[in-house]
Protein backbone atom coordinates (compact mmCIF):
# COMPACT_ATOMS: atom_id res chain seq x y z
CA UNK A 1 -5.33 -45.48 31.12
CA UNK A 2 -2.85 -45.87 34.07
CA UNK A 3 -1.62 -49.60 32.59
CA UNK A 4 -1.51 -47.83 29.23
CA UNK A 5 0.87 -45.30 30.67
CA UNK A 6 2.69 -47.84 32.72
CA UNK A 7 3.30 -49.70 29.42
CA UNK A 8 4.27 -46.73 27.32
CA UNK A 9 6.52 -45.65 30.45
CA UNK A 10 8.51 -49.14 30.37
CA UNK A 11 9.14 -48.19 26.18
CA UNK A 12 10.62 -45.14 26.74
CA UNK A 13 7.91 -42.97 25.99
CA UNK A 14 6.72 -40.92 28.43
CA UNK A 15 8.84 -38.06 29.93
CA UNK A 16 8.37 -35.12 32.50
CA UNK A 17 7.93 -31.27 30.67
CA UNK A 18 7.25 -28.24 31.74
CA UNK A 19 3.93 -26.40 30.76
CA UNK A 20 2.24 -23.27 31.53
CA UNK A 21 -0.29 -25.40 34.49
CA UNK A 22 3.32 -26.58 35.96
CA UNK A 23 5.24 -29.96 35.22
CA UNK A 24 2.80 -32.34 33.77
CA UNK A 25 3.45 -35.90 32.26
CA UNK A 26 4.12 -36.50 28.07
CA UNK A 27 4.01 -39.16 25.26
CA UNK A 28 6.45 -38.98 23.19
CA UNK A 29 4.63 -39.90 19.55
CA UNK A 30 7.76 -38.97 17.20
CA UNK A 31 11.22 -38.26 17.00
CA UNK A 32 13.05 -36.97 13.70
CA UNK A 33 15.77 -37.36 12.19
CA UNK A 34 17.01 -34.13 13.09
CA UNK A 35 16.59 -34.80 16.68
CA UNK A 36 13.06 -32.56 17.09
CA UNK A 37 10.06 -34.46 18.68
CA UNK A 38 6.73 -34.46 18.49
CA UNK A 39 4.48 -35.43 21.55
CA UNK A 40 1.55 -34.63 23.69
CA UNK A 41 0.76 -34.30 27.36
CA UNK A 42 -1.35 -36.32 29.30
CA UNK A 43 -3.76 -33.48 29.98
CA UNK A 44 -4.85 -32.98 26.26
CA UNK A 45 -4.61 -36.93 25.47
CA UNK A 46 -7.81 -37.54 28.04
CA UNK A 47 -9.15 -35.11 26.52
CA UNK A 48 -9.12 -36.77 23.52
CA UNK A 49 -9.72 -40.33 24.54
CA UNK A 50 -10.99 -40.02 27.84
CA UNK A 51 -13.72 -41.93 26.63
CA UNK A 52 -11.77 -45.06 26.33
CA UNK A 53 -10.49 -44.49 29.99
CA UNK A 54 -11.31 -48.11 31.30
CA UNK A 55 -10.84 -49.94 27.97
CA UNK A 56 -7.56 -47.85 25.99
CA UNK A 57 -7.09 -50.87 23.84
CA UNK A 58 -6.05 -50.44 20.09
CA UNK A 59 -9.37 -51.32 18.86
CA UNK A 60 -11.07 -48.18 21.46
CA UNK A 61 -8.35 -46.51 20.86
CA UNK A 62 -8.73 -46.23 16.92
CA UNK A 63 -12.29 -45.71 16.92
CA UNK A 64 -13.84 -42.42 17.14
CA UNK A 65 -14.32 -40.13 20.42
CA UNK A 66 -16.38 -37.48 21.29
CA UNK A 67 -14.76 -34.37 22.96
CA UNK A 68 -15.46 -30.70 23.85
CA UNK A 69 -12.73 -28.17 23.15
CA UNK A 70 -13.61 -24.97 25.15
CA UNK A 71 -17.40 -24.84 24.12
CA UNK A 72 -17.87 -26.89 21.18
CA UNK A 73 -18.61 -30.86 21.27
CA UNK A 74 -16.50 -32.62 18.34
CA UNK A 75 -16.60 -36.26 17.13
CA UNK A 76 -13.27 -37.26 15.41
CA UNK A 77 -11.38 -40.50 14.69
CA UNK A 78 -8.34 -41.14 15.51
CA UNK A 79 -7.25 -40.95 12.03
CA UNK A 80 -8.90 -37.94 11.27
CA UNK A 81 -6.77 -36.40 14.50
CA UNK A 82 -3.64 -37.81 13.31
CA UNK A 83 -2.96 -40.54 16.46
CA UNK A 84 -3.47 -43.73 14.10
CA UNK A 85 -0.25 -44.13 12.88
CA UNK A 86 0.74 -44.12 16.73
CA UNK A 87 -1.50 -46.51 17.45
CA UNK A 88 -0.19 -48.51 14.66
CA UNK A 89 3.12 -48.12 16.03
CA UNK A 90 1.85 -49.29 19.75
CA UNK A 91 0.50 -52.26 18.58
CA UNK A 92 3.44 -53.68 16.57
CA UNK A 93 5.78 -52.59 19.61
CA UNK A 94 2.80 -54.68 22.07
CA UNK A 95 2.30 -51.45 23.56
CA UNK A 96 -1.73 -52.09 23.16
């Protein structure tokens, strides 16, 4: 994951934010026209695809994952979550 960040980084799209566990690292998936974003911090993202860790390449990254939330195991795409069209977006930009 650390190149992935490192590449996303060099784009522009990572930034520092402030959470309730302290200042923590974020992608930032989405801006809008009227200026609001939408992103996610690094915590919750290896949560989510922590199982692509060593490989985060578009084709891992698009697959599906397997991930517990508090106590319950879930296997989701990344379509079904809603990161595909990010991915997309990577991949034309040579993120991934």
């Amino acid at each position: 994951m650390k190149q992935l960040y490192l590449s996303l980084k060099k784009a522009g799209l990572m930034f520092k934010g402030h959470t309730e566990q302290g200042e923590v690292d974020f992608i930032l998936l989405e801006t809008y026209e009227n200026g609001t974003t939408t992103s996610v911090d690094i915590n919750t993202f290896e949560t989510l695809f922590g199982d692509v860790e060593g490989n985060p390449t578009y084709e891992a990254l698009s697959g599906s994952h397997t991930f517990k939330l508090e106590d319950t195991q879930h296997t989701m795409t990344a379509e079904e979550m809603g990161y595909q069209k990010y991915f997309n977006q990577w991949k034309e930009q040579r993120i991934i």
